[in-house]
Protein backbone atom coordinates (compact mmCIF):
# COMPACT_ATOMS: atom_id res chain seq x y z
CA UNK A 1 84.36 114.88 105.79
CA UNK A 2 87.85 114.62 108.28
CA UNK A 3 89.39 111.21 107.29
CA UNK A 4 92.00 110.23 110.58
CA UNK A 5 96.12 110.38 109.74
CA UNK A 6 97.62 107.07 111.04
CA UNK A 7 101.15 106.51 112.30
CA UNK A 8 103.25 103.49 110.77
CA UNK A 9 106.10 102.97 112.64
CA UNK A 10 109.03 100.32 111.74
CA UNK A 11 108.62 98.23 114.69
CA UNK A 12 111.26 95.12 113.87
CA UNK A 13 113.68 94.19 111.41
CA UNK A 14 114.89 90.52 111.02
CA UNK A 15 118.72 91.48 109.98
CA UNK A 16 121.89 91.92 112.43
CA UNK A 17 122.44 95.50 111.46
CA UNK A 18 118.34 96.51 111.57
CA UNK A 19 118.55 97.56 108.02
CA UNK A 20 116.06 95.97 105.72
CA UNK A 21 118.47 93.79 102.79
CA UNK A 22 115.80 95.11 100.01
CA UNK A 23 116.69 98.23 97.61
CA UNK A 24 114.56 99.94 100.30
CA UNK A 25 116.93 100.05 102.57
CA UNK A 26 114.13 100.09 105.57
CA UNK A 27 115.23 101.08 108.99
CA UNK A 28 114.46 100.31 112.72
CA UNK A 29 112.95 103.32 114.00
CA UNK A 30 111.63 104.64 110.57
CA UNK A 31 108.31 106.50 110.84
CA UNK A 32 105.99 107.16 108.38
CA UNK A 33 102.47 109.51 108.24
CA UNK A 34 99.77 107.99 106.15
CA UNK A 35 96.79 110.14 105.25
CA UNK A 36 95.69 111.64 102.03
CA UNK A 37 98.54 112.01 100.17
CA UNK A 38 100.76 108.56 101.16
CA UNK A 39 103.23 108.33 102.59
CA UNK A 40 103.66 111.59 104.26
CA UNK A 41 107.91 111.69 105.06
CA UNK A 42 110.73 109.93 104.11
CA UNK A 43 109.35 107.41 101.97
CA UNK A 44 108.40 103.80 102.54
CA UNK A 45 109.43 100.85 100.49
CA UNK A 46 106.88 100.28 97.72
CA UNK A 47 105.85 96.70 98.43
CA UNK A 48 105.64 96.85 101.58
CA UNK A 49 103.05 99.73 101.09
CA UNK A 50 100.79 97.74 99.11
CA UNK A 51 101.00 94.97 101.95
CA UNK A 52 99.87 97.85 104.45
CA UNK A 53 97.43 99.88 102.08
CA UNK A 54 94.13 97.46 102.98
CA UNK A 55 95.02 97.66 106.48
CA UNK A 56 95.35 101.52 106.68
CA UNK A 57 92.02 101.80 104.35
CA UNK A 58 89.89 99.86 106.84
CA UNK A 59 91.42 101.64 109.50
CA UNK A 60 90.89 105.06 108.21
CA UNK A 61 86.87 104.53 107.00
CA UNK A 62 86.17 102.97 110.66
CA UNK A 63 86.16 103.25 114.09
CA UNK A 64 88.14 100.05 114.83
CA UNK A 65 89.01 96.98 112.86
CA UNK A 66 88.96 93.10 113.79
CA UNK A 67 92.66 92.22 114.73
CA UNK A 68 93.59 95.90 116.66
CA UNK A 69 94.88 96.08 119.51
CA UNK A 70 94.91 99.72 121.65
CA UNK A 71 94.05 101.06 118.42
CA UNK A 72 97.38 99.84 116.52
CA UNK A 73 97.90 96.82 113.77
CA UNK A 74 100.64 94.76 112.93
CA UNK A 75 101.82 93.70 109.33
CA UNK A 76 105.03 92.10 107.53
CA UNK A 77 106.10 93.02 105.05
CA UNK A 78 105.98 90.99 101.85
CA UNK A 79 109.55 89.69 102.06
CA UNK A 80 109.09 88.50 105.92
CA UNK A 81 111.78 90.89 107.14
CA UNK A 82 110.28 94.02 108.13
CA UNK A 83 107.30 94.47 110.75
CA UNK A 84 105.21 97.88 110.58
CA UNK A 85 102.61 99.02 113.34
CA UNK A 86 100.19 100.97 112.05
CA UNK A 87 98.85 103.70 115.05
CA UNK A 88 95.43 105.74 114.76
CA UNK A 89 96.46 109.32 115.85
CA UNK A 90 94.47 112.22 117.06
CA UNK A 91 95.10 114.09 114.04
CA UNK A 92 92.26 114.54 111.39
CA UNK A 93 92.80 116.31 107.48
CA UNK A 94 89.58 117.52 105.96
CA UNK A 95 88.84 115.53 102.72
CA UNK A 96 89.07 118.60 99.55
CA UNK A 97 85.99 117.27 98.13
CA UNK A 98 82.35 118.17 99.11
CA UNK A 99 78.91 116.75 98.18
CA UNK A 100 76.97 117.54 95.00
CA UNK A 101 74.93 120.76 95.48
């Protein structure tokens, strides 16, 4: 089974200098991969992961979920400061697991 890799890009950041005020330290710009192993990169702060995790499970397991727009989602983070799209890509990772035999 291929499960799909999505994108999650930093897409707005309420401060004056674009730099999230949590110990995160999020960025403007910042890119993340989220597959199999998450997140893929730099590293993402950990609460707003859990806001994004249902979002990227849904989007992963089908073909398109209520809410997406040219195949992309929004979500805030927890504290309200830091907007993440989250991007279905072409790019598929084979799952290591197989079926009972």
């Amino acid at each position: 089974m291929k499960i799909p890799t999505l994108e999650c890009e930093v897409v707005d950041v309420r401060t004056e200098s674009g730099v999230c005020i949590g110990m995160a330290r999020t960025k403007l710009g910042e890119k993340y991969l989220i597959d199999t192993r998450t997140p893929e990169g730099a590293g993402m702060c950990s609460n707003a992961f859990c806001s994004l995790a249902n979002g990227a499970f849904i989007m992963m397991a089908t073909d398109e979920m209520k809410g997406e727009k040219e195949g992309a989602i929004e979500r805030v983070c927890p504290h309200g400061v830091v907007t993440f799209r989250l991007s279905r890509t072409e790019r598929l990772k084979e799952q290591p697991f197989r079926e009972k035999v």
